[in-house]
Protein backbone atom coordinates (compact mmCIF):
# COMPACT_ATOMS: atom_id res chain seq x y z
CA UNK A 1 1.67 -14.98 10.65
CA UNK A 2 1.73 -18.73 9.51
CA UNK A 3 -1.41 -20.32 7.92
CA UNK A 4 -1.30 -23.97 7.79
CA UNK A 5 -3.40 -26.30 6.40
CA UNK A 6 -4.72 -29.65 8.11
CA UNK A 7 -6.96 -32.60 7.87
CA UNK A 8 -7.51 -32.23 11.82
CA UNK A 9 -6.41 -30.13 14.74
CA UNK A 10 -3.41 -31.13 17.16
CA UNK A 11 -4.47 -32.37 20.21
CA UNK A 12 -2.50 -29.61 22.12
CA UNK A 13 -4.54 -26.67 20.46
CA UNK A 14 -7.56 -26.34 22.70
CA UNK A 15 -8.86 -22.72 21.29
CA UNK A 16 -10.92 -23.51 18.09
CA UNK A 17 -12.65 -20.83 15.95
CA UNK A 18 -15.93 -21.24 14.79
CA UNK A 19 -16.97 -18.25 11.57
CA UNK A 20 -20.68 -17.53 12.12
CA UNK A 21 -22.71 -16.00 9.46
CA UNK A 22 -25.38 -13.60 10.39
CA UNK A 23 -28.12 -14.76 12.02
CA UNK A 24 -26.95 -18.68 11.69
CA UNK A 25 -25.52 -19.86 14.96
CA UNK A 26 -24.93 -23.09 14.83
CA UNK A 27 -27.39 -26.09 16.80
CA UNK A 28 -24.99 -28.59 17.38
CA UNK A 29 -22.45 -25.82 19.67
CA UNK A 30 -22.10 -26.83 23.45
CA UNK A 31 -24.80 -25.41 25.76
CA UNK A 32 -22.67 -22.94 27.58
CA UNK A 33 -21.16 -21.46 24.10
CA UNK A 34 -24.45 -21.16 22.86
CA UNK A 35 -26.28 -19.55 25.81
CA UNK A 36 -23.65 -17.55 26.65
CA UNK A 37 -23.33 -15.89 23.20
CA UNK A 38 -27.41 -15.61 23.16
CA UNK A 39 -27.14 -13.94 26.05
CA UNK A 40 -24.24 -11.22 24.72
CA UNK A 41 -26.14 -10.55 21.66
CA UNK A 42 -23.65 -11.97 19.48
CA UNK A 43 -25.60 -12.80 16.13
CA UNK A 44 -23.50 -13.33 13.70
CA UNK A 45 -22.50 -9.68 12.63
CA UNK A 46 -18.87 -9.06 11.17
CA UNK A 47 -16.45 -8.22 13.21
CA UNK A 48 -18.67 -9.60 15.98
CA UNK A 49 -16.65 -12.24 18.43
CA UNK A 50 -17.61 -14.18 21.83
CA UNK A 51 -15.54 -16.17 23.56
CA UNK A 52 -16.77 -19.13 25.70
CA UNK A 53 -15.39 -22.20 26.93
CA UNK A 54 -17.31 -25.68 27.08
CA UNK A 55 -16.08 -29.38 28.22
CA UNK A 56 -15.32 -31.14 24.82
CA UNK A 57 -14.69 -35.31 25.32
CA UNK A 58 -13.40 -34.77 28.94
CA UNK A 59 -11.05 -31.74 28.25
CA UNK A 60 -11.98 -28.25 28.65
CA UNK A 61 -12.01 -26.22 25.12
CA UNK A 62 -12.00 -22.70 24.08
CA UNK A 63 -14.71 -21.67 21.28
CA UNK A 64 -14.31 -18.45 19.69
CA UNK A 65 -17.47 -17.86 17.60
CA UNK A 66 -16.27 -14.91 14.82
CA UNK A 67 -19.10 -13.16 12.98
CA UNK A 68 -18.53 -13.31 9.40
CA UNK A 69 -21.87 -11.04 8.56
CA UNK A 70 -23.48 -11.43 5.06
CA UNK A 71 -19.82 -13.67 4.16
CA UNK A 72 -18.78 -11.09 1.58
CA UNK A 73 -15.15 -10.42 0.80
CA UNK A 74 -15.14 -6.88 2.97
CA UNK A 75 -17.33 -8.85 5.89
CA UNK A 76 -14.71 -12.02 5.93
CA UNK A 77 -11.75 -9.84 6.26
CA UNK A 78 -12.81 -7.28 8.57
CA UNK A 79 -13.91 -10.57 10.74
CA UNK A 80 -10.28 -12.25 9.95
CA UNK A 81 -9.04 -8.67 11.33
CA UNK A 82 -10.83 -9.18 14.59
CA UNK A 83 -9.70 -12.33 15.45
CA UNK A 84 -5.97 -10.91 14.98
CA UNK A 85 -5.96 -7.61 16.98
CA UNK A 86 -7.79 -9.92 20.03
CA UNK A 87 -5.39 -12.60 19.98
CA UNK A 88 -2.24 -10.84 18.55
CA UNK A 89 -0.97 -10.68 22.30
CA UNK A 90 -3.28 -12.80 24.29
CA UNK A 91 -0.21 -15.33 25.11
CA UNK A 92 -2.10 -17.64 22.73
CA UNK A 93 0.59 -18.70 20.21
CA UNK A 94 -1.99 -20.77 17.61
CA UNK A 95 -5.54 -20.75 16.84
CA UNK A 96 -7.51 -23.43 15.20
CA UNK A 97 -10.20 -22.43 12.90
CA UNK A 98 -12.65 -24.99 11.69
CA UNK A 99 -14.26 -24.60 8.65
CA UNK A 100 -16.13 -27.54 7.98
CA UNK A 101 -19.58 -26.27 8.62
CA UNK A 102 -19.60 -22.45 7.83
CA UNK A 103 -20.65 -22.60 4.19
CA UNK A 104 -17.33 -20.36 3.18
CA UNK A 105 -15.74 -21.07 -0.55
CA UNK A 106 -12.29 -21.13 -1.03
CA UNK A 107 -12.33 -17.43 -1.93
CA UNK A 108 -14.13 -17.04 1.02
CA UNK A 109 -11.77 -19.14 2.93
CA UNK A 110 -8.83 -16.86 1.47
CA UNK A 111 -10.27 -13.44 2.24
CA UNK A 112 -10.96 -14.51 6.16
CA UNK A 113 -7.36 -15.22 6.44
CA UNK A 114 -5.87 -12.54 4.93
CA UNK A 115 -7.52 -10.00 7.03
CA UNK A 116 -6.05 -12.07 9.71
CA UNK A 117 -2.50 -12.06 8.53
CA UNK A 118 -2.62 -8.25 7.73
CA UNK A 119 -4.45 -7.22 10.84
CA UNK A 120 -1.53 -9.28 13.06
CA UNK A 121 1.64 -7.51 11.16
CA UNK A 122 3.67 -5.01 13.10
CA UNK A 123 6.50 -3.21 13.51
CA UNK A 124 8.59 -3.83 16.90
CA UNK A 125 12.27 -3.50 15.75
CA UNK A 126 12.89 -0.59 17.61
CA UNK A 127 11.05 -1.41 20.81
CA UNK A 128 13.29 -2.81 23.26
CA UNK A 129 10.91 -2.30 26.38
CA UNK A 130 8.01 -4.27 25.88
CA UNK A 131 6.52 -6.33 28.80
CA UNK A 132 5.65 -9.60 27.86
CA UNK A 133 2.03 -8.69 27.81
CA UNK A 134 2.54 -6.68 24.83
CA UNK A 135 4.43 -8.82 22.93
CA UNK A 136 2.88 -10.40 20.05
CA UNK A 137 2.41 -14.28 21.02
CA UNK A 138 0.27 -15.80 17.97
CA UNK A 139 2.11 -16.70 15.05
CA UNK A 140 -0.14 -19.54 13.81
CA UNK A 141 -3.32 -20.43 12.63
CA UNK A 142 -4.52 -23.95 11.44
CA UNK A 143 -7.36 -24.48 9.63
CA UNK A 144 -9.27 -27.45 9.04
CA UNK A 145 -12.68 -28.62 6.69
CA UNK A 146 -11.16 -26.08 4.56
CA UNK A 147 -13.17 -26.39 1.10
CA UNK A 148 -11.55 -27.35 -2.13
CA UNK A 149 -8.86 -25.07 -3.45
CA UNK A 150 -8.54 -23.22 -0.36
CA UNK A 151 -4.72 -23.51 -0.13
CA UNK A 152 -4.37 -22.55 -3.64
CA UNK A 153 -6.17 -19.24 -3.11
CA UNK A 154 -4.66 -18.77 -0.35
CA UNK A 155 -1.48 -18.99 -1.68
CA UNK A 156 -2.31 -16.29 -4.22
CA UNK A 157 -4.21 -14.02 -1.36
CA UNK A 158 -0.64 -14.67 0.75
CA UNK A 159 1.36 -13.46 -2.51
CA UNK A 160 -0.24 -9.98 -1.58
CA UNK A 161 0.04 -10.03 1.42
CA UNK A 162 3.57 -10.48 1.53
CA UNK A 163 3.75 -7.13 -0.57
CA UNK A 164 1.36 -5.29 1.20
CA UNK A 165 3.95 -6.24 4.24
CA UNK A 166 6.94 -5.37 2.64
CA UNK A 167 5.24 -1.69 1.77
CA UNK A 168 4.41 -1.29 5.50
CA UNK A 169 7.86 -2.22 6.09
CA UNK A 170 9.50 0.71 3.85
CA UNK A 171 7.01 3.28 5.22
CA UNK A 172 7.39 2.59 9.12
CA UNK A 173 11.47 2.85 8.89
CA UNK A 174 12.66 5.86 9.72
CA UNK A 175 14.66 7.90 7.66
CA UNK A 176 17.87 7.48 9.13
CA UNK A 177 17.33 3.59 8.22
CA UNK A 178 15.14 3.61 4.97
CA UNK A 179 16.61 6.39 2.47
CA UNK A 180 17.41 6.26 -1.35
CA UNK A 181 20.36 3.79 -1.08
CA UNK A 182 18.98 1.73 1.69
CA UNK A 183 15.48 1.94 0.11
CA UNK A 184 17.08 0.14 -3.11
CA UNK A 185 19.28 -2.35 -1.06
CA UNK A 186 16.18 -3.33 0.80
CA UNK A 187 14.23 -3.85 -2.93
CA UNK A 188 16.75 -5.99 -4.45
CA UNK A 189 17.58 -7.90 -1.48
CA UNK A 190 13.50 -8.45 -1.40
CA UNK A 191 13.07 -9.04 -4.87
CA UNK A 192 16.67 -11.65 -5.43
CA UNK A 193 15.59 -14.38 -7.20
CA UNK A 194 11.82 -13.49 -8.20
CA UNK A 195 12.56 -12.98 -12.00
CA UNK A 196 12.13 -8.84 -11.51
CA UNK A 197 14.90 -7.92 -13.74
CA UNK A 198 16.31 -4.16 -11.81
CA UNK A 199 18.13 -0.90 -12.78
CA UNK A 200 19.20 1.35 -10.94
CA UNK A 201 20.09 4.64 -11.91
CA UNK A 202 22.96 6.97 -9.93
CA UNK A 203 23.28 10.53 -9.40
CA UNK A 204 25.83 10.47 -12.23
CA UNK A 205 23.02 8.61 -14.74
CA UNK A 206 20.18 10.77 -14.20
CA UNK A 207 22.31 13.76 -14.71
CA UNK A 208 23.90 12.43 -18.11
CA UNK A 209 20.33 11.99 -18.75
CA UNK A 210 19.30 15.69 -18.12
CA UNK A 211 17.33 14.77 -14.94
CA UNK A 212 17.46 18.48 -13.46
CA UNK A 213 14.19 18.74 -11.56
CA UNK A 214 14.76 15.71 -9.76
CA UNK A 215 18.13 15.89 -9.34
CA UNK A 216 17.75 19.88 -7.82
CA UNK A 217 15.45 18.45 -4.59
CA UNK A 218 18.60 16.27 -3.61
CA UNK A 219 20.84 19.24 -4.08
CA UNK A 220 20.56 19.96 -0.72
CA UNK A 221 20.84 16.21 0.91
CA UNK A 222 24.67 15.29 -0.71
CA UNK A 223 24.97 12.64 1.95
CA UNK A 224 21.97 10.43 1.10
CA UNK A 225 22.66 10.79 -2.76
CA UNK A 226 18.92 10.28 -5.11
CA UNK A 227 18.18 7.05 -7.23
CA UNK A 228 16.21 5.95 -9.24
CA UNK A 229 15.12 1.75 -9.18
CA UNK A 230 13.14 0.37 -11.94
CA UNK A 231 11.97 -3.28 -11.36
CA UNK A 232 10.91 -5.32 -14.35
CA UNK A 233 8.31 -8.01 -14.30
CA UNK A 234 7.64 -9.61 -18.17
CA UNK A 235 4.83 -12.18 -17.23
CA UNK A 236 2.88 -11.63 -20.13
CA UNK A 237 4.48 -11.98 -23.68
CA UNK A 238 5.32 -9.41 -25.91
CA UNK A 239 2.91 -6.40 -25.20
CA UNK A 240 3.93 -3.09 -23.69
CA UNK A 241 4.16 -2.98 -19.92
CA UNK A 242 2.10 -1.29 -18.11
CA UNK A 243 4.48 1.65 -15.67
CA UNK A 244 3.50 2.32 -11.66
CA UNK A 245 5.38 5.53 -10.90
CA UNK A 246 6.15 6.05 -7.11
CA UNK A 247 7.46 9.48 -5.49
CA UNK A 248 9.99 8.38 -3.26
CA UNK A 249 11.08 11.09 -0.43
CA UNK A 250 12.38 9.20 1.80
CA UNK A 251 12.30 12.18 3.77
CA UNK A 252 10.51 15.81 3.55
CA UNK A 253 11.83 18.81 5.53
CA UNK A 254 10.23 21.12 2.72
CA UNK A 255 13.90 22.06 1.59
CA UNK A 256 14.33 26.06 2.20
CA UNK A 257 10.80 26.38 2.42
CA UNK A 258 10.75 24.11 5.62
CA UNK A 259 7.71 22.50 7.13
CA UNK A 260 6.84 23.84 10.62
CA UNK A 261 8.67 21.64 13.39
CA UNK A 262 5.50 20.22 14.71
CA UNK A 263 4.42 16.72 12.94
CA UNK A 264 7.42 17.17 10.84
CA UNK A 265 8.51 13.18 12.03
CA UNK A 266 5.65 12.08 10.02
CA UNK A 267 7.35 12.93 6.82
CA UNK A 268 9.37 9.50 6.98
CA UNK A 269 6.15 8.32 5.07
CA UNK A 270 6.61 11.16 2.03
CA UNK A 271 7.89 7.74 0.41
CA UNK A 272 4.57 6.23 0.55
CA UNK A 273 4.04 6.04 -3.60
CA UNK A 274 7.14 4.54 -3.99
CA UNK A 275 6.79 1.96 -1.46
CA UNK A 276 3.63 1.11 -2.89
CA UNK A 277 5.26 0.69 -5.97
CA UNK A 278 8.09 -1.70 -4.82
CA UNK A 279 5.30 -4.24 -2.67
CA UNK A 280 3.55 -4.22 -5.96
CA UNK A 281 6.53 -5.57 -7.66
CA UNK A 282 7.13 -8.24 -5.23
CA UNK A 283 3.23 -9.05 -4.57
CA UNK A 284 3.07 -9.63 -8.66
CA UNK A 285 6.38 -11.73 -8.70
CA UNK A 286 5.05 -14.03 -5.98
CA UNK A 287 1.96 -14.82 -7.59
CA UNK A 288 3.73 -15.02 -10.58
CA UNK A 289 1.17 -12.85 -12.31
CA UNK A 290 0.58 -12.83 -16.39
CA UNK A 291 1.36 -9.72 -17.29
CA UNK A 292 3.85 -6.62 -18.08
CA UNK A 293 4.72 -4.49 -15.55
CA UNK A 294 7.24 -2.00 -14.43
CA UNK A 295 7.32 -0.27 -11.50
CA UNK A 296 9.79 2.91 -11.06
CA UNK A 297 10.47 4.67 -7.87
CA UNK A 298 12.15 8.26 -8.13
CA UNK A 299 13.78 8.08 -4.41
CA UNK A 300 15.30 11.49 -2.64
CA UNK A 301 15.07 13.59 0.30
CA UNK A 302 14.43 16.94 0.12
CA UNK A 303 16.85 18.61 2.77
CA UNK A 304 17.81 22.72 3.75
CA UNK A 305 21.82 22.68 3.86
CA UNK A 306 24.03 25.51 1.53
CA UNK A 307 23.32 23.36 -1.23
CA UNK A 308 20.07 23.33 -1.80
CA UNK A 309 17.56 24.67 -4.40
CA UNK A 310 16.06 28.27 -3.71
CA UNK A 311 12.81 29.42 -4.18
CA UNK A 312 12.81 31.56 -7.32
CA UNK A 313 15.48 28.94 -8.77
CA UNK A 314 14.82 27.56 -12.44
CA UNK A 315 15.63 23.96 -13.17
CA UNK A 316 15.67 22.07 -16.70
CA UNK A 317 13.62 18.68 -16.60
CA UNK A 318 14.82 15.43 -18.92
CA UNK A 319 11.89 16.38 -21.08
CA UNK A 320 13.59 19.97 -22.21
CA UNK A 321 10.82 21.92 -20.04
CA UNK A 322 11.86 24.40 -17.95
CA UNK A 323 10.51 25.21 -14.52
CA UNK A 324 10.42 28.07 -11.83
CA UNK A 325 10.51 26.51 -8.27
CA UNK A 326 8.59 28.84 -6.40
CA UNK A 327 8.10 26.31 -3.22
CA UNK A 328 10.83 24.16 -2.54
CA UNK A 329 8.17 21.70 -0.41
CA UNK A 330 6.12 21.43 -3.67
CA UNK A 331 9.04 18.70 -4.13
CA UNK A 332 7.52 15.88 -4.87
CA UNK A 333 6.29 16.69 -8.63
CA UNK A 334 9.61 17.35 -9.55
CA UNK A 335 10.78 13.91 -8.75
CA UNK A 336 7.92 12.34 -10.72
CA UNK A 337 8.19 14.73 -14.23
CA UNK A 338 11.87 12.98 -14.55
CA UNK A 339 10.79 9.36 -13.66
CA UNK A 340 7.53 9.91 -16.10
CA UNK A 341 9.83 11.41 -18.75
CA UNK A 342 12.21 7.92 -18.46
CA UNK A 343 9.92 5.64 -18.00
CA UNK A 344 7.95 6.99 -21.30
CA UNK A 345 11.67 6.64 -23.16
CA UNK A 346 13.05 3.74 -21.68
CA UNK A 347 10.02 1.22 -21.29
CA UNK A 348 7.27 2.54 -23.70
CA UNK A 349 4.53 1.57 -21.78
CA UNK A 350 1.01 1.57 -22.36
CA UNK A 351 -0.32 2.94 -19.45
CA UNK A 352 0.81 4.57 -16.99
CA UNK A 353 -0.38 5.17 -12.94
CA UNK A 354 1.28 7.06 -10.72
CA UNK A 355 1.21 7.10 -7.06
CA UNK A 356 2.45 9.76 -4.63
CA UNK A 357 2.00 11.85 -0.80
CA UNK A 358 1.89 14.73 -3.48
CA UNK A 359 -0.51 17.53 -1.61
CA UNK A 360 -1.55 18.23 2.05
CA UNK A 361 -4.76 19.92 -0.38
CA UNK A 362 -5.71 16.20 -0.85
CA UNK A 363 -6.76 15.63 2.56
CA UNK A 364 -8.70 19.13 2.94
CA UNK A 365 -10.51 17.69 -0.01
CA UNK A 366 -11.60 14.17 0.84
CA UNK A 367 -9.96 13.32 4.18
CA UNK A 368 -8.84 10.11 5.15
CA UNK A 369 -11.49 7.81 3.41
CA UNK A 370 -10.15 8.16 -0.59
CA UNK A 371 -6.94 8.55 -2.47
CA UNK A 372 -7.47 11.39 -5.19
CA UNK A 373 -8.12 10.55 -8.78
CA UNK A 374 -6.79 12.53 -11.93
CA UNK A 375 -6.54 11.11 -14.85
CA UNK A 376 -6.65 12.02 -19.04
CA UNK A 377 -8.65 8.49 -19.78
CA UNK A 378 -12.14 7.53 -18.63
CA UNK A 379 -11.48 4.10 -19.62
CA UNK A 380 -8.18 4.01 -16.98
CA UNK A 381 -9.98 6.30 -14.73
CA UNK A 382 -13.08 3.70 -14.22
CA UNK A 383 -11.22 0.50 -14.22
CA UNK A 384 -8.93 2.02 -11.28
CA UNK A 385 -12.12 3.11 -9.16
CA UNK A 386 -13.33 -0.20 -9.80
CA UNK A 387 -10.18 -2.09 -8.45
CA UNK A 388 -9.98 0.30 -5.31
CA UNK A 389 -13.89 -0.64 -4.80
CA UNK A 390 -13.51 -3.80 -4.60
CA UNK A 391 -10.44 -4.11 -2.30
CA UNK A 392 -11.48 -1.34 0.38
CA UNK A 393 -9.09 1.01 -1.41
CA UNK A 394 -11.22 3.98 -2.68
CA UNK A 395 -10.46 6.77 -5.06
CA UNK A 396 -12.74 9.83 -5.91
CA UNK A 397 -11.67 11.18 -9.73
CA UNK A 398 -11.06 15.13 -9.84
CA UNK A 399 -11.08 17.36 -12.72
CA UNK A 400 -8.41 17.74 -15.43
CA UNK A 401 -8.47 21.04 -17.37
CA UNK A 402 -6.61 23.94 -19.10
CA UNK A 403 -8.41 26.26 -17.32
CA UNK A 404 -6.29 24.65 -13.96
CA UNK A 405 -3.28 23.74 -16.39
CA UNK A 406 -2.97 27.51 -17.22
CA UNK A 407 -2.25 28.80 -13.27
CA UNK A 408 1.37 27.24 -13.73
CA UNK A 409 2.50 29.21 -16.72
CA UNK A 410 5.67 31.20 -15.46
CA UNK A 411 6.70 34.29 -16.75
CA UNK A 412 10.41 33.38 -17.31
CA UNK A 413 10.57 29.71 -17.32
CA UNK A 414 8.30 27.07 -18.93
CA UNK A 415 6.21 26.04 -15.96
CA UNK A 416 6.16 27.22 -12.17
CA UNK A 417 6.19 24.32 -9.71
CA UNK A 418 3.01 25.67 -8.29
CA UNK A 419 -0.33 27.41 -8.91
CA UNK A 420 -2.29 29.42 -6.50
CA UNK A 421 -3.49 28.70 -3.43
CA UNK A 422 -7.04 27.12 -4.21
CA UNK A 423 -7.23 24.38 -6.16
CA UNK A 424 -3.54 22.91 -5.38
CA UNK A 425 -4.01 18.90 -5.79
CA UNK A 426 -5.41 19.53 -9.08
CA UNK A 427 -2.48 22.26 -10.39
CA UNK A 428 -0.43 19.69 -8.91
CA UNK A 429 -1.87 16.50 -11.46
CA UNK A 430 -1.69 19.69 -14.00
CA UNK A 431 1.56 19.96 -13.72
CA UNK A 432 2.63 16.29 -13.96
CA UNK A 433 0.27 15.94 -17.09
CA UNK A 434 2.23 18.27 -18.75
CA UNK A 435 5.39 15.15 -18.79
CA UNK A 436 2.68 12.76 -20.67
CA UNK A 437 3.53 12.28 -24.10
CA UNK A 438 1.84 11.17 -27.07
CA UNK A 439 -1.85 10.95 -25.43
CA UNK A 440 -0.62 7.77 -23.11
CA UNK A 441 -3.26 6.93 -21.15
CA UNK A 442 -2.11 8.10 -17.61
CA UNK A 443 -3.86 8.24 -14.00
CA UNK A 444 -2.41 10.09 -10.78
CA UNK A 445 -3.60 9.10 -7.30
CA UNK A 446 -2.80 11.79 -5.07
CA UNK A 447 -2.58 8.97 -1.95
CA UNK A 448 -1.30 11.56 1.08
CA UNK A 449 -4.10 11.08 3.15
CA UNK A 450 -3.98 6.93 2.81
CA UNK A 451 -0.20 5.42 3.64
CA UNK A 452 -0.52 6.22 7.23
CA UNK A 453 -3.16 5.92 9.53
CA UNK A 454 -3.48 7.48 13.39
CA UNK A 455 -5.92 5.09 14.27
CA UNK A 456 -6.43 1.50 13.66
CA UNK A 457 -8.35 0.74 10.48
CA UNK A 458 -10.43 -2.51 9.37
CA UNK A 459 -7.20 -4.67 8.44
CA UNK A 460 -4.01 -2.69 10.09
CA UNK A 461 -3.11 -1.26 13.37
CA UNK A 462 -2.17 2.52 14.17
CA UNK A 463 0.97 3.45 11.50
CA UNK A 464 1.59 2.52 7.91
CA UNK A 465 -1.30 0.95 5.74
CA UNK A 466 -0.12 -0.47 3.20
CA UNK A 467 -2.49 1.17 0.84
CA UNK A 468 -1.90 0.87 -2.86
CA UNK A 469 -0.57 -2.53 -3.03
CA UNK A 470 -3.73 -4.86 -3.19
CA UNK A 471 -5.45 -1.87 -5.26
CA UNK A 472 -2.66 -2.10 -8.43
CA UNK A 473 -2.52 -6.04 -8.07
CA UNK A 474 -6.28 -5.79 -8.12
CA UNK A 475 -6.03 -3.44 -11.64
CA UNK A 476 -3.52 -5.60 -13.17
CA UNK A 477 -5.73 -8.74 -12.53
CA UNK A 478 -8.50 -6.78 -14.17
CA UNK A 479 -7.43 -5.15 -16.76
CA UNK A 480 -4.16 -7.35 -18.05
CA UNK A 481 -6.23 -10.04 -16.75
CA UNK A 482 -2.98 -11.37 -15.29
């Protein structure tokens, strides 16, 4: 969706939007609007929207009055949101939204449109049957009495956007489109000309490197051959980057020990981390942001042909530990111990978070609502809660302990891939704190339950969500204050 900026509206746009705070309905609206929105009990909530029509200097006009609520951040979106999934295919191809008398900062200003723009992204490429109906229509929205420095923050709120867009993108492809090649393609062709410096790491590099665990999931997917992309921002001097780690299946059959058939589609989206990752990468280099980053994605799929990994199989990590794979579908921990083990010897980083679909447990545990937590520093730990908070992106912290750490010892190899049955998102961060060297600080959000959504949610439609993206800009800005 475009946002443009004016000093007025055109004279052709006849449907203006009017942001109402709670309780504050404007005196000076036309008769009509205002008794008919009395009368529908429209006061001002979020989300809250009437639409009423009144004769303006001789030409009938549309007013949409949008309830902003208490004008918060969360209240301005979720309004922003609104106003998209009504209009998105109402024929309407432009709104104007005045601004002039709504008492909205520039922050304010930025967070109203942004729901907007995420709210009104989809994915149609595959659709060839829509009716006209249900074809999107708006693609604009011009505001006006816009207060100072609204188009600069909205340039920076549009900078995430764009990556929180680019993650939905990777996520809703299906696997025959989006896997590791294809997944890296789509990155650097993204990325060209940002300043994220990229490497990319083949089948033949990771396995000079010693990269057996990850390298034994692709065993049995020779055709779509695993990668590894590593995308470079340096925005902020000399210090150590911070590392986002993404698990990238591009697609999860469970290997020999296959997923039941049913709901077995949705594992297209058992790249969520990594796509997280890579719209993280771009949102930073659009904003331009002050700070080190790099963000790796270990990218795979984890397929049953004669070549792949058995249960009972031991493989050899980069980091010299060896591990028993007892589940082949417990996959997605054995891409990340290689990509943690590089990143820590390539990039030296300071911190490190990773992100990954790692445990169906996850969602048994806390549902749709939060991301899981794990981490070994309280100081990480707090400032990622914090970040999530204040974005809508929530994570609930679990326990770390040896205690857990000891249900993966294996009686001929290092490490199994998996504990017992109770517990299993926390063996899981266990196991991948075991790659952690030297006391880095590190965090894992378990995010299985948050890339994709079966319902519509406050700022995206049914499908992928986009989560991650706006909750590691959000960390960088706070903690690398970049």
């Amino acid at each position: 969706m475009k946002i443009t900026f004016a000093e007025s509206l055109p004279a052709d746009l006849r449907a203006t939007v009017l942001p109402v705070g709670e309780g504050a309905l404007p005196d000076t609206l036309p008769a009509t609007v205002r008794d008919g929105a009395k009368a529908s009990r429209f006061a001002g909530k979020a989300g809250q929207l009437f639409d009423g029509f009144a004769e303006v200097d001789g030409t009938v006009q549309q007013i949409v009055l949008l309830g902003t609520g208490k004008g918060d951040a969360s209240s301005l979106e979720r309004a922003g949101a609104v106003l998209s999934a009504k209009y998105l295919t109402s024929g309407k191809k432009a709104l104007g939204m005045d601004l002039s008398a709504t008492g909205i900062d520039a922050s304010g200003a930025a967070a109203l449109l942004l729901g907007a723009r995420l709210r009104a992204w989809r994915i149609d490429t595959y659709r060839t049957t829509l009716k006209d109906e249900q074809k999107p229509s708006l693609t604009e929205i011009v505001v006006t009495g816009a207060p100072a420095g609204s188009e600069a923050a909205w340039d920076d709120a549009a900078a995430v956007a764009t990556g929180v867009e680019f993650t939905r993108e990777l996520v809703s492809e299906p696997a025959n489109t989006i896997y590791p090649e294809t997944f890296v393609e789509r990155c650097k062709a993204r990325l060209e000309g940002s300043g994220v410096e990229i490497t990319v790491l083949t089948v033949d590099d990771m396995a000079r490197l010693g990269m057996g665990a990850l390298l034994g999931v692709g065993q049995g997917s020779i055709d779509r051959p695993a990668r590894i992309i590593a995308m470079q921002w340096k925005g902020g001097g000399d210090e150590a980057p911070v590392a986002f780690v993404g698990k990238g299946v591009t697609f999860d059959s469970g290997g020999i020990s296959i997923k039941p058939a049913a709901g077995m589609e949705e594992m297209k989206w058992d790249m969520g981390g990594a796509g997280a990752v890579a719209g993280t990468m771009l949102a930073l280099a659009k904003r331009k942001a002050k700070a080190n980053v790099v963000g790796i994605c270990g990218l795979t799929e984890n397929m049953p042909d004669g070549n792949a990994q058995r249960p009972g199989d031991i493989v050899k990590s980069m980091s010299g530990q060896t591990i028993e794979v007892i589940n082949t579908d417990a996959e997605g921990r054995l891409v990340l111990c290689d990509a943690l083990t590089w990143v820590q010897q390539t990039f030296k980083p300071a911190k490190i978070v990773d992100l990954a679909t790692l445990t169906g447990a996850i969602l048994i545990s806390l549902g749709k609502e939060h991301a899981g937590l794990f981490s070994n520093n309280d100081e990480l730990s707090e400032a990622l809660t914090a970040a999530g908070k204040s974005v809508g992106e929530k994570l609930w912290r679990f326990p770390l302990a040896p205690e857990y750490d000891k249900l993966l010892d294996s009686q001929i190899a290092d490490m199994k891939n998996v504990g017992p049955r109770f517990g299993g998102s926390i063996t899981a961060a266990q196991f991948l704190q075991r790659f952690i060297q030297n006391d880095t600080p590190w965090a894992h959000l378990d995010v299985a339950g948050m890339v994709w959504a079966d319902k519509p949610g406050a700022t995206w439609d049914k499908g992928a969500t986009g989560y991650g993206v706006r909750l590691l800009d959000r960390f960088v800005r706070d903690t690398l204050k970049g």
